[in-house]
PDB file of N, CA and C in Angstrom:
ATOM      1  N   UNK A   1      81.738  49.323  49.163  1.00  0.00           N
ATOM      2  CA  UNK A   1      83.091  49.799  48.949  1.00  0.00           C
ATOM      3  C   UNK A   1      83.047  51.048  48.069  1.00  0.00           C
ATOM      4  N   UNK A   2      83.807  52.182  47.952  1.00  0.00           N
ATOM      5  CA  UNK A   2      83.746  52.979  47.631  1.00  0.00           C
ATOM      6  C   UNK A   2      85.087  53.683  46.998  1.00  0.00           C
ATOM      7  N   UNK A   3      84.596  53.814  45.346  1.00  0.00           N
ATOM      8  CA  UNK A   3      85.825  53.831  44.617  1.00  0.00           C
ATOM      9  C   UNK A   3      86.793  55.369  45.053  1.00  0.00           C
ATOM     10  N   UNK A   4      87.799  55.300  44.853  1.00  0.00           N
ATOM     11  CA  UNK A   4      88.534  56.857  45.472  1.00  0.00           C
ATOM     12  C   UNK A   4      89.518  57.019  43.877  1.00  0.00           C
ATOM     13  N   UNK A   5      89.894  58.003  43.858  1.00  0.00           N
ATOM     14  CA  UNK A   5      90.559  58.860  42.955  1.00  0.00           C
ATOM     15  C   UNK A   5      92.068  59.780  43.104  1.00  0.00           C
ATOM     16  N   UNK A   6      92.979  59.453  42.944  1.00  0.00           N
ATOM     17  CA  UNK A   6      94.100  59.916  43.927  1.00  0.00           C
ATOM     18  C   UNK A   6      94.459  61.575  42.997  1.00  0.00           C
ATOM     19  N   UNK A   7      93.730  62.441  43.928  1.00  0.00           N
ATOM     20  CA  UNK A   7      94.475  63.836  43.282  1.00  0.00           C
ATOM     21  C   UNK A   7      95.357  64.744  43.684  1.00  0.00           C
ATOM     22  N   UNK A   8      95.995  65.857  43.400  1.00  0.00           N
ATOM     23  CA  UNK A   8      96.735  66.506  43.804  1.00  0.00           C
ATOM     24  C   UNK A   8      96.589  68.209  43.328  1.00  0.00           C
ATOM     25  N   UNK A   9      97.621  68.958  43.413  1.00  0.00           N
ATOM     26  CA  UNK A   9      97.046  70.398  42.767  1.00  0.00           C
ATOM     27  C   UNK A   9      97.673  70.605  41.164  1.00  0.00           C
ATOM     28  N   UNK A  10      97.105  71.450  40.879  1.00  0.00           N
ATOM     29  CA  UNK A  10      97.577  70.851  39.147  1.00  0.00           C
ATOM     30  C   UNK A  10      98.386  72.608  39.041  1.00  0.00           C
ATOM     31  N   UNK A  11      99.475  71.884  38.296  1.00  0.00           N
ATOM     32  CA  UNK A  11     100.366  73.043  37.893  1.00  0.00           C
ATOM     33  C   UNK A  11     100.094  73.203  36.657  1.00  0.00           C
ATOM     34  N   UNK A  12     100.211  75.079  35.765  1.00  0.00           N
ATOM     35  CA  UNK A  12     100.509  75.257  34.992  1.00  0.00           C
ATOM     36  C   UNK A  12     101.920  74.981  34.526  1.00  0.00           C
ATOM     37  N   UNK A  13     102.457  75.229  32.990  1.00  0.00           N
ATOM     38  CA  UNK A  13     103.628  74.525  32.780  1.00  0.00           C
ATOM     39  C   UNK A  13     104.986  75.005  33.106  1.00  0.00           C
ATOM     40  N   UNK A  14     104.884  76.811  33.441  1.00  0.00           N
ATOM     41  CA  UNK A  14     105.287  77.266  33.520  1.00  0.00           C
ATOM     42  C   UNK A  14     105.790  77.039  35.178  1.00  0.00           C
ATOM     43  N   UNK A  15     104.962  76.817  36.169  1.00  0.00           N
ATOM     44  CA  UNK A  15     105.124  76.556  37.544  1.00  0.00           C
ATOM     45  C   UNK A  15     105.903  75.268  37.660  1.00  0.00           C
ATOM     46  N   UNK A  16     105.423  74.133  36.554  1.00  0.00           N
ATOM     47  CA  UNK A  16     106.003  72.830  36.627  1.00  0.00           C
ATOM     48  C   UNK A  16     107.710  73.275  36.323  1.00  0.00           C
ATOM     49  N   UNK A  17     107.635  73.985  35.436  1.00  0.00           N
ATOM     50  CA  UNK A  17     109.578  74.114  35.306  1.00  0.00           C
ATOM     51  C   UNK A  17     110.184  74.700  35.928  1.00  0.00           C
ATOM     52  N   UNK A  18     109.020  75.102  37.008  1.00  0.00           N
ATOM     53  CA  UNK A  18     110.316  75.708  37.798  1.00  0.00           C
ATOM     54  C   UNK A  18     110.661  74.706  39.027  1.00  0.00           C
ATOM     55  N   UNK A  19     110.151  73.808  39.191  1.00  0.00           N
ATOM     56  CA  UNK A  19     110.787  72.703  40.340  1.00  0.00           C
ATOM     57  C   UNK A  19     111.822  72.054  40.101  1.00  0.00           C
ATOM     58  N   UNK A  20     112.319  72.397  41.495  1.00  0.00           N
ATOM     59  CA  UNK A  20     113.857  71.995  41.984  1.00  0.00           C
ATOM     60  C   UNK A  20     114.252  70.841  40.925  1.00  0.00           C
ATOM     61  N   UNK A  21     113.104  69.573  40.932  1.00  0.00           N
ATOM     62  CA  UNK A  21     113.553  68.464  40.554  1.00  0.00           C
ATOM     63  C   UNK A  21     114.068  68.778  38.893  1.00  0.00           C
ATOM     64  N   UNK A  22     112.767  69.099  38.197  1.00  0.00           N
ATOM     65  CA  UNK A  22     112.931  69.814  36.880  1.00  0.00           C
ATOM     66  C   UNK A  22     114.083  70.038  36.427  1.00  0.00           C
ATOM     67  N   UNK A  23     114.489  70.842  37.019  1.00  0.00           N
ATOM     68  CA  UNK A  23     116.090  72.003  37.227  1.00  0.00           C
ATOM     69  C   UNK A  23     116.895  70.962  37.266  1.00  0.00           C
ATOM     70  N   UNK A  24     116.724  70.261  38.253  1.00  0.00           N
ATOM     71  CA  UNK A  24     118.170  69.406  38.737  1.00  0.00           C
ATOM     72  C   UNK A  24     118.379  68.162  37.932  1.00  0.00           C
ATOM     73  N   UNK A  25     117.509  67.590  37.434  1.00  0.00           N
ATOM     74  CA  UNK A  25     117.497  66.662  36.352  1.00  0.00           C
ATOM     75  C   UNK A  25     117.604  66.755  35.146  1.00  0.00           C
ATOM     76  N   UNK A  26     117.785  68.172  34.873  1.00  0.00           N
ATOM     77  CA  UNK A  26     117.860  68.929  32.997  1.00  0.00           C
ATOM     78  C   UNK A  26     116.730  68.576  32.153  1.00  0.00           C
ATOM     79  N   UNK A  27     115.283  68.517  33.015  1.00  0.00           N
ATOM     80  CA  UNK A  27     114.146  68.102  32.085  1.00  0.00           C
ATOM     81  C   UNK A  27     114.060  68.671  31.137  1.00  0.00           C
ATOM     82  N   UNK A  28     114.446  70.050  30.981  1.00  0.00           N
ATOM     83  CA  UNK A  28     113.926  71.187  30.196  1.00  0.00           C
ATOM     84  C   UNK A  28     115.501  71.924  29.757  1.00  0.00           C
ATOM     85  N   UNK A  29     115.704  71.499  28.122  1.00  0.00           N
ATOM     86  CA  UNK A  29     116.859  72.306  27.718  1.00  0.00           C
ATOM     87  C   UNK A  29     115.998  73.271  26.372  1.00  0.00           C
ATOM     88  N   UNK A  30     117.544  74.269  26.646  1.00  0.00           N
ATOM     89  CA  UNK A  30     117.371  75.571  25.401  1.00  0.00           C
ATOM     90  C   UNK A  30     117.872  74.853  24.338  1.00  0.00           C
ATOM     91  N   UNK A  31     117.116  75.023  23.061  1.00  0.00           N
ATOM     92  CA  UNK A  31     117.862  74.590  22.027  1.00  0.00           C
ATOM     93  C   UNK A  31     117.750  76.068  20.790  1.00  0.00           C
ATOM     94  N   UNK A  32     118.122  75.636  19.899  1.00  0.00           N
ATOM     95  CA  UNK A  32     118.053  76.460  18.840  1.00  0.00           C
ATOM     96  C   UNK A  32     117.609  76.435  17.163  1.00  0.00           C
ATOM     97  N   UNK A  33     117.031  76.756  17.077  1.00  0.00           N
ATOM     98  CA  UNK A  33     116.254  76.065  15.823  1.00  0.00           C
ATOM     99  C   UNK A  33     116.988  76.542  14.280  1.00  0.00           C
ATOM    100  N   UNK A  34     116.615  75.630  13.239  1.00  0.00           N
ATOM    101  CA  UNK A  34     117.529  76.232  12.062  1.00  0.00           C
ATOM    102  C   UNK A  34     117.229  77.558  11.574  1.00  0.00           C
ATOM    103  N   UNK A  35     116.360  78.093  12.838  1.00  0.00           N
ATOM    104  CA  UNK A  35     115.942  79.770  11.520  1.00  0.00           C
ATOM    105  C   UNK A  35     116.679  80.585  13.049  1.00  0.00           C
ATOM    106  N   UNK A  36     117.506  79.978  13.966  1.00  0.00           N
ATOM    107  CA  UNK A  36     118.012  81.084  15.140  1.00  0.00           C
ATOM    108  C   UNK A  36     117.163  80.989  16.167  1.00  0.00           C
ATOM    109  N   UNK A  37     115.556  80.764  16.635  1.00  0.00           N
ATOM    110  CA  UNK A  37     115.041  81.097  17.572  1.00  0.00           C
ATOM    111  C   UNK A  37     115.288  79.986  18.719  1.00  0.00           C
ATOM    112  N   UNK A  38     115.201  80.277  19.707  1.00  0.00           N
ATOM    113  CA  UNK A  38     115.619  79.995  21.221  1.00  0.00           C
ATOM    114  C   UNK A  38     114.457  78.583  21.274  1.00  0.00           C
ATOM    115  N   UNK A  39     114.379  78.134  21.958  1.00  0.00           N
ATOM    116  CA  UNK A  39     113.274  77.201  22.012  1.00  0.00           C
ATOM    117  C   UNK A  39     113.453  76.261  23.207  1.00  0.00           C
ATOM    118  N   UNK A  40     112.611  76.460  24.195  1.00  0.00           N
ATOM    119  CA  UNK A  40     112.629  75.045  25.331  1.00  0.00           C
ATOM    120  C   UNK A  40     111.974  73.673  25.312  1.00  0.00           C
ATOM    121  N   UNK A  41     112.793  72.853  25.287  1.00  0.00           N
ATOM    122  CA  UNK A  41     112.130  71.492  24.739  1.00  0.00           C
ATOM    123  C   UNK A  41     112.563  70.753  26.098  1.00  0.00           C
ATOM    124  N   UNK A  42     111.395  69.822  26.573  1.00  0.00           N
ATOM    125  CA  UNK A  42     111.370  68.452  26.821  1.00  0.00           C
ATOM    126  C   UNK A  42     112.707  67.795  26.691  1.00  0.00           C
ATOM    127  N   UNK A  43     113.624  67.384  27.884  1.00  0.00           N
ATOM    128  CA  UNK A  43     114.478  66.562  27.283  1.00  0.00           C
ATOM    129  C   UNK A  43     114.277  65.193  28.136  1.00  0.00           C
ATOM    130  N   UNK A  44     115.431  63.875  27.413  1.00  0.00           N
ATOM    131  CA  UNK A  44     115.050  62.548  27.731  1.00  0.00           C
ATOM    132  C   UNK A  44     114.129  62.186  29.366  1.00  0.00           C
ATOM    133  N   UNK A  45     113.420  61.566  29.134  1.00  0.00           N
ATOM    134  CA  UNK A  45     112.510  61.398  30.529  1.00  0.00           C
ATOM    135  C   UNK A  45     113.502  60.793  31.477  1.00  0.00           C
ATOM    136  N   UNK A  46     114.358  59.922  30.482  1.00  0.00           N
ATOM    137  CA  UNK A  46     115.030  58.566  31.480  1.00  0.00           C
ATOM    138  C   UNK A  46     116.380  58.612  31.550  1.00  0.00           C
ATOM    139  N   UNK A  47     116.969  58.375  32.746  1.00  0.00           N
ATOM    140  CA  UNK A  47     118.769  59.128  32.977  1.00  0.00           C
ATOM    141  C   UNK A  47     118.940  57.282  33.222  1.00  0.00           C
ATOM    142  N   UNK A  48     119.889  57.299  32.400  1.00  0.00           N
ATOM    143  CA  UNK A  48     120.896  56.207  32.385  1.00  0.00           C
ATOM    144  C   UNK A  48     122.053  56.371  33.123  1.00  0.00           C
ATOM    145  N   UNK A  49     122.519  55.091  33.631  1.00  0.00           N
ATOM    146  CA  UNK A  49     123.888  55.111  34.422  1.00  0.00           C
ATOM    147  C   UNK A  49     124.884  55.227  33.845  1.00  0.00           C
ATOM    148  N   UNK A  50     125.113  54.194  32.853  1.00  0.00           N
ATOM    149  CA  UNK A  50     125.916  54.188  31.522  1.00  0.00           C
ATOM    150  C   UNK A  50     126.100  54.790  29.941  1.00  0.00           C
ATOM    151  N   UNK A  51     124.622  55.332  29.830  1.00  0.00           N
ATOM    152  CA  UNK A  51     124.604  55.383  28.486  1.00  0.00           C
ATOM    153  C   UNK A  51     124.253  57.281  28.630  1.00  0.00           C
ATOM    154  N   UNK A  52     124.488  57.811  27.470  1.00  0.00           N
ATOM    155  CA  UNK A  52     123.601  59.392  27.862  1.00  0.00           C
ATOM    156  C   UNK A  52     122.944  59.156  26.492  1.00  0.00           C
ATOM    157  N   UNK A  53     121.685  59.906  27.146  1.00  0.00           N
ATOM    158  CA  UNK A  53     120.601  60.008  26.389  1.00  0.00           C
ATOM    159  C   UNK A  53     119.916  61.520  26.837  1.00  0.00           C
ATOM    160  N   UNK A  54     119.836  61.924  25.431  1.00  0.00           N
ATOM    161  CA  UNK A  54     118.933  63.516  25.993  1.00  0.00           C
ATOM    162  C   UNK A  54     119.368  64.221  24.007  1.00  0.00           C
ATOM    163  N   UNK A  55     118.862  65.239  24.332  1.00  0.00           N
ATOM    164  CA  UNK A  55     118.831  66.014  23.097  1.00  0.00           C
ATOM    165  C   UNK A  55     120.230  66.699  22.562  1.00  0.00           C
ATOM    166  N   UNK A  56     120.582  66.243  21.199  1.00  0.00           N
ATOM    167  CA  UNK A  56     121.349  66.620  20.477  1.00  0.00           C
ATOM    168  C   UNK A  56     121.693  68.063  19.533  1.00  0.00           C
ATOM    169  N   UNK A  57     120.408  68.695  19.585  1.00  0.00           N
ATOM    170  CA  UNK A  57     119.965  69.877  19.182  1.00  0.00           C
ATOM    171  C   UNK A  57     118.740  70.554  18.662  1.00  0.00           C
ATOM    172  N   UNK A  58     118.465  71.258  17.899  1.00  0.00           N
ATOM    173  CA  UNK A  58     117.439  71.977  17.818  1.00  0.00           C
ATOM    174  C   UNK A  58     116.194  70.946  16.550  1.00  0.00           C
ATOM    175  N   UNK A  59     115.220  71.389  16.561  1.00  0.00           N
ATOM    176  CA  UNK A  59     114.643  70.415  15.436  1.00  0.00           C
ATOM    177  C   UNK A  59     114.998  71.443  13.987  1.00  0.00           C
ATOM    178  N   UNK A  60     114.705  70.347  12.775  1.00  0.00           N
ATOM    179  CA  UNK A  60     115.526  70.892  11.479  1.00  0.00           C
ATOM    180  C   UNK A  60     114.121  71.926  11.114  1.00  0.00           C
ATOM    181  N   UNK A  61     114.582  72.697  10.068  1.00  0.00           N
ATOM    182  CA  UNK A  61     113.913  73.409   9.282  1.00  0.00           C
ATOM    183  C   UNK A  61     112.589  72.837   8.698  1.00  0.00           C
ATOM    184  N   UNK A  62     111.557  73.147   9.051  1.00  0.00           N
ATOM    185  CA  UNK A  62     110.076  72.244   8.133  1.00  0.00           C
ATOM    186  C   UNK A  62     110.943  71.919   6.941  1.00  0.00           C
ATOM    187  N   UNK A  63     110.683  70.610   6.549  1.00  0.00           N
ATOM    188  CA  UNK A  63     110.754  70.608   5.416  1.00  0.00           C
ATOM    189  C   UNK A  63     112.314  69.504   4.477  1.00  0.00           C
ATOM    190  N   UNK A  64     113.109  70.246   5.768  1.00  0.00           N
ATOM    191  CA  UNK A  64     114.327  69.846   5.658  1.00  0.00           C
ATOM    192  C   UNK A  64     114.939  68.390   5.135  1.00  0.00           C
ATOM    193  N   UNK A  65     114.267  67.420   5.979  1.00  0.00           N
ATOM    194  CA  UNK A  65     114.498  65.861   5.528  1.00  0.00           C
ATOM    195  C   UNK A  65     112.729  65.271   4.775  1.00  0.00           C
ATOM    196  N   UNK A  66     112.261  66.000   4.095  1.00  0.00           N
ATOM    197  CA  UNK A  66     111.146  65.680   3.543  1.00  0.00           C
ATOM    198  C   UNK A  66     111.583  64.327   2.033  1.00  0.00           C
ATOM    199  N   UNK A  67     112.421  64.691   1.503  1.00  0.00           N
ATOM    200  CA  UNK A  67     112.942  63.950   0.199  1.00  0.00           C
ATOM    201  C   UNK A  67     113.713  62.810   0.932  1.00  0.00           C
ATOM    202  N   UNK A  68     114.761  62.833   2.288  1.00  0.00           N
ATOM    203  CA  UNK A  68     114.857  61.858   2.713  1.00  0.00           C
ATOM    204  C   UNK A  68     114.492  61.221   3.360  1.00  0.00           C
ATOM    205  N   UNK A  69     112.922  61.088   3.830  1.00  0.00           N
ATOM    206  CA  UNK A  69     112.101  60.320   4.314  1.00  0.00           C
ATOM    207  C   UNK A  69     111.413  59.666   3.657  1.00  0.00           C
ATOM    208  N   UNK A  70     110.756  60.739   2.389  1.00  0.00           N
ATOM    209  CA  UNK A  70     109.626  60.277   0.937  1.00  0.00           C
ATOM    210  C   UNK A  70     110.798  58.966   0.657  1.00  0.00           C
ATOM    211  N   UNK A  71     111.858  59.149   0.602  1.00  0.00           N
ATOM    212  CA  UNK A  71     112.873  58.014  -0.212  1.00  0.00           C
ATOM    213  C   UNK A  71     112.854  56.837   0.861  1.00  0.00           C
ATOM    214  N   UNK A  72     113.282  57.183   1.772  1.00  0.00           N
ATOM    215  CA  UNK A  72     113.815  56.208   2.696  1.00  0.00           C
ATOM    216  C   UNK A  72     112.695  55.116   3.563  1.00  0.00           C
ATOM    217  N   UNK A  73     111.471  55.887   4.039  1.00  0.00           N
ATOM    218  CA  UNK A  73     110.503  55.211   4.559  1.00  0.00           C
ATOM    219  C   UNK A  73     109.778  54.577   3.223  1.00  0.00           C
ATOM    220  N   UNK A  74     109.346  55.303   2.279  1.00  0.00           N
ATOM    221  CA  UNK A  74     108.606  55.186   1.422  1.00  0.00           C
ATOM    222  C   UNK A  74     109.179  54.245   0.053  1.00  0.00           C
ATOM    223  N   UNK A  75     110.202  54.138   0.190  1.00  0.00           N
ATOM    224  CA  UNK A  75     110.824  53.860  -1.144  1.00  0.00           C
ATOM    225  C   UNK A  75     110.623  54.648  -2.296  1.00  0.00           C
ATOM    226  N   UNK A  76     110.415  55.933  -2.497  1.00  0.00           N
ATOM    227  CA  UNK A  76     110.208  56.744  -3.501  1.00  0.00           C
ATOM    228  C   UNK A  76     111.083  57.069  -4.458  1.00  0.00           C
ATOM    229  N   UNK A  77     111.346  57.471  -5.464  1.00  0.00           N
ATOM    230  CA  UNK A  77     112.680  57.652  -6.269  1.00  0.00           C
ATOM    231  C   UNK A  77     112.352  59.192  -6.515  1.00  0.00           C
ATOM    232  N   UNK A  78     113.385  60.082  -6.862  1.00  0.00           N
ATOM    233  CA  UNK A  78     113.172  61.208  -7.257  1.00  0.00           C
ATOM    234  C   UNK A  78     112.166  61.731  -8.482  1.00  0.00           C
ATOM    235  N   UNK A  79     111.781  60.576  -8.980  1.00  0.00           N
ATOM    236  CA  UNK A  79     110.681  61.318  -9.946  1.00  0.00           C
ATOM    237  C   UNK A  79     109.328  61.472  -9.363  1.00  0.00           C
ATOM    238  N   UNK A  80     109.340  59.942  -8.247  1.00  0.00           N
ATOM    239  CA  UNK A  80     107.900  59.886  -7.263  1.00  0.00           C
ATOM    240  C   UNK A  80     107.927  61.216  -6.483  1.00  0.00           C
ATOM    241  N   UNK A  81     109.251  61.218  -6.067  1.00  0.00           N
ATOM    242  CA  UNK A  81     108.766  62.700  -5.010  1.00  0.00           C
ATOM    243  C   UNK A  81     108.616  64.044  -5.619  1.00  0.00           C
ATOM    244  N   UNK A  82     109.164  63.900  -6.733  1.00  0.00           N
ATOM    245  CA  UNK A  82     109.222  65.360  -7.278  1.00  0.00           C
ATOM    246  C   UNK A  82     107.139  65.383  -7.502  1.00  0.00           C
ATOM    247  N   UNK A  83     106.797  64.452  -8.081  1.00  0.00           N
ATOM    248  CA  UNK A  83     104.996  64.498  -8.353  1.00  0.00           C
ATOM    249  C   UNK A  83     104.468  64.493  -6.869  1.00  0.00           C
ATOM    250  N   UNK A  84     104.878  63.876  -6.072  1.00  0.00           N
ATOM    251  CA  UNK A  84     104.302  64.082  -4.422  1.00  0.00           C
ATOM    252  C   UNK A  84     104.678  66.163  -4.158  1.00  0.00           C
ATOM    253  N   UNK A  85     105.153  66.689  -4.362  1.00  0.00           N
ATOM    254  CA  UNK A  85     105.622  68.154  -4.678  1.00  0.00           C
ATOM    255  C   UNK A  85     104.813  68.712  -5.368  1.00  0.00           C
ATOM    256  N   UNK A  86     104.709  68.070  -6.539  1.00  0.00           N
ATOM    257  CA  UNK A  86     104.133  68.969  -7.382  1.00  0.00           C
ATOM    258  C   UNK A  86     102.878  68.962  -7.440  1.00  0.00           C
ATOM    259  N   UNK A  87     101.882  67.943  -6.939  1.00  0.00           N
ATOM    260  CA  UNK A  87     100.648  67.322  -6.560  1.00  0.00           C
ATOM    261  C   UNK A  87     100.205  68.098  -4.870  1.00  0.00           C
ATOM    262  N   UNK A  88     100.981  68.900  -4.745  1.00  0.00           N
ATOM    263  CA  UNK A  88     100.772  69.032  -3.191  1.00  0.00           C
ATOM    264  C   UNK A  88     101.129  68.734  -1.766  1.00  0.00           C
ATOM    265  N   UNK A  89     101.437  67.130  -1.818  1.00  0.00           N
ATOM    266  CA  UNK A  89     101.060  66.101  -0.946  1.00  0.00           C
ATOM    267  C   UNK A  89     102.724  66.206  -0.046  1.00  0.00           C
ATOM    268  N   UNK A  90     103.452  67.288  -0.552  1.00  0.00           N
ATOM    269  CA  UNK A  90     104.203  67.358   0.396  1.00  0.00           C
ATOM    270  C   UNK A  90     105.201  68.591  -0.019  1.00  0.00           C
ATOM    271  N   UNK A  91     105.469  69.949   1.132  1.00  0.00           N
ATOM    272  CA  UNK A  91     106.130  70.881   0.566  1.00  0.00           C
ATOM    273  C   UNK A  91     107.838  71.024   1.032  1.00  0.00           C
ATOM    274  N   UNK A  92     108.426  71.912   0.700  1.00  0.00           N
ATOM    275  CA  UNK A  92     109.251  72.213   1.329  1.00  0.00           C
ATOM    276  C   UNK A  92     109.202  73.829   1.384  1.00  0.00           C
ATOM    277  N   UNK A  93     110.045  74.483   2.205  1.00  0.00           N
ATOM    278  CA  UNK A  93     110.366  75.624   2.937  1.00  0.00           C
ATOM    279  C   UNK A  93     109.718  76.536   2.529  1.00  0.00           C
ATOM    280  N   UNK A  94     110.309  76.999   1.372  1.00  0.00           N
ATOM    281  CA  UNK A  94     109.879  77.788   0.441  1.00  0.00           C
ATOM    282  C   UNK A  94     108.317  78.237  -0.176  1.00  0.00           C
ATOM    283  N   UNK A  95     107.307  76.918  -0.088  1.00  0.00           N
ATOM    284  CA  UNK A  95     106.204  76.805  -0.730  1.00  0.00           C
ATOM    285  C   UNK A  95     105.386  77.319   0.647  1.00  0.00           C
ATOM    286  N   UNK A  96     105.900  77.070   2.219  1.00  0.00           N
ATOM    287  CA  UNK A  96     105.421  77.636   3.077  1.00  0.00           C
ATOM    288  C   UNK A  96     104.982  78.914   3.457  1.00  0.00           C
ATOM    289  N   UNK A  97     103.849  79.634   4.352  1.00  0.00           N
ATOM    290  CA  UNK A  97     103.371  81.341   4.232  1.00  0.00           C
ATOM    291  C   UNK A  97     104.966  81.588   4.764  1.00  0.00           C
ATOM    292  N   UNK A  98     104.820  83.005   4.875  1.00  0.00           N
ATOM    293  CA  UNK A  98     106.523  83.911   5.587  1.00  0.00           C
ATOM    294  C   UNK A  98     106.090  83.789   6.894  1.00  0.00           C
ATOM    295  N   UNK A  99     104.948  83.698   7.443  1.00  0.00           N
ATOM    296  CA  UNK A  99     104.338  83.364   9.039  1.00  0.00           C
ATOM    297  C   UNK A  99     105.297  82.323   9.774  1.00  0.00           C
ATOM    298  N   UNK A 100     105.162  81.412   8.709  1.00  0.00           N
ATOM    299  CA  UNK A 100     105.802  80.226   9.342  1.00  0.00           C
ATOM    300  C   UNK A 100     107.480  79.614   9.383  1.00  0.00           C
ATOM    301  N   UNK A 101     107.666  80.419   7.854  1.00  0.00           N
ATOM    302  CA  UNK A 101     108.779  80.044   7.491  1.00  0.00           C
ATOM    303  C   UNK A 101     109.857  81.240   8.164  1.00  0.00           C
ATOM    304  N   UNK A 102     109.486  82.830   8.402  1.00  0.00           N
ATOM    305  CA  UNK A 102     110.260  83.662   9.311  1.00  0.00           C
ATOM    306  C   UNK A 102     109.914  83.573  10.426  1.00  0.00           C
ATOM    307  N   UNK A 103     109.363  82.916  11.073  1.00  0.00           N
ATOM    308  CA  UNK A 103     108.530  82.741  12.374  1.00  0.00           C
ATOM    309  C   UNK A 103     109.698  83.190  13.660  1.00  0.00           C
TER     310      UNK A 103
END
């Protein structure tokens, strides 16, 4: 018996967005990010009958919910996070190169 392999032709990503289906299903929305730039993202894989599901907007600023995550996942209090800051172990916006942060 002889094992088989099911292939097909492989698209770059750019070729993949452009199919009909792509298009017609809103795989791929524009969003906008907190510093203005345009950005195409991935939206929900899975279309509901009842419910909508898909993207709400752009992703936040690096950095942005860093103190409310350190708090919230972590249980941290503002003195823990301020030493997680000041130790390194986590920045915000500002402490970032201008590469990234005017990007």
């Amino acid at each position: 018996m002889r094992a088989s392999t099911a292939t097909g032709t492989w698209n770059t990503i750019p070729e993949a967005a452009e199919y009909r289906q792509v298009k017609h299903r809103g795989m791929l929305q524009e969003v906008e990010s907190a510093r203005g730039n345009k950005l195409t993202i991935s939206n929900h894989p899975v279309k509901f009958s009842r419910s909508e599901a898909g993207i709400r907007g752009g992703p936040p600023a690096i950095g942005a919910d860093t103190r409310d995550v350190l708090a919230g996942l972590l249980g941290l209090d503002d003195a823990a996070i301020d030493a997680e800051f000041a130790r390194g172990a986590a920045v915000v916006p500002q402490d970032l190169p201008d590469e990234l942060v005017n990007a």
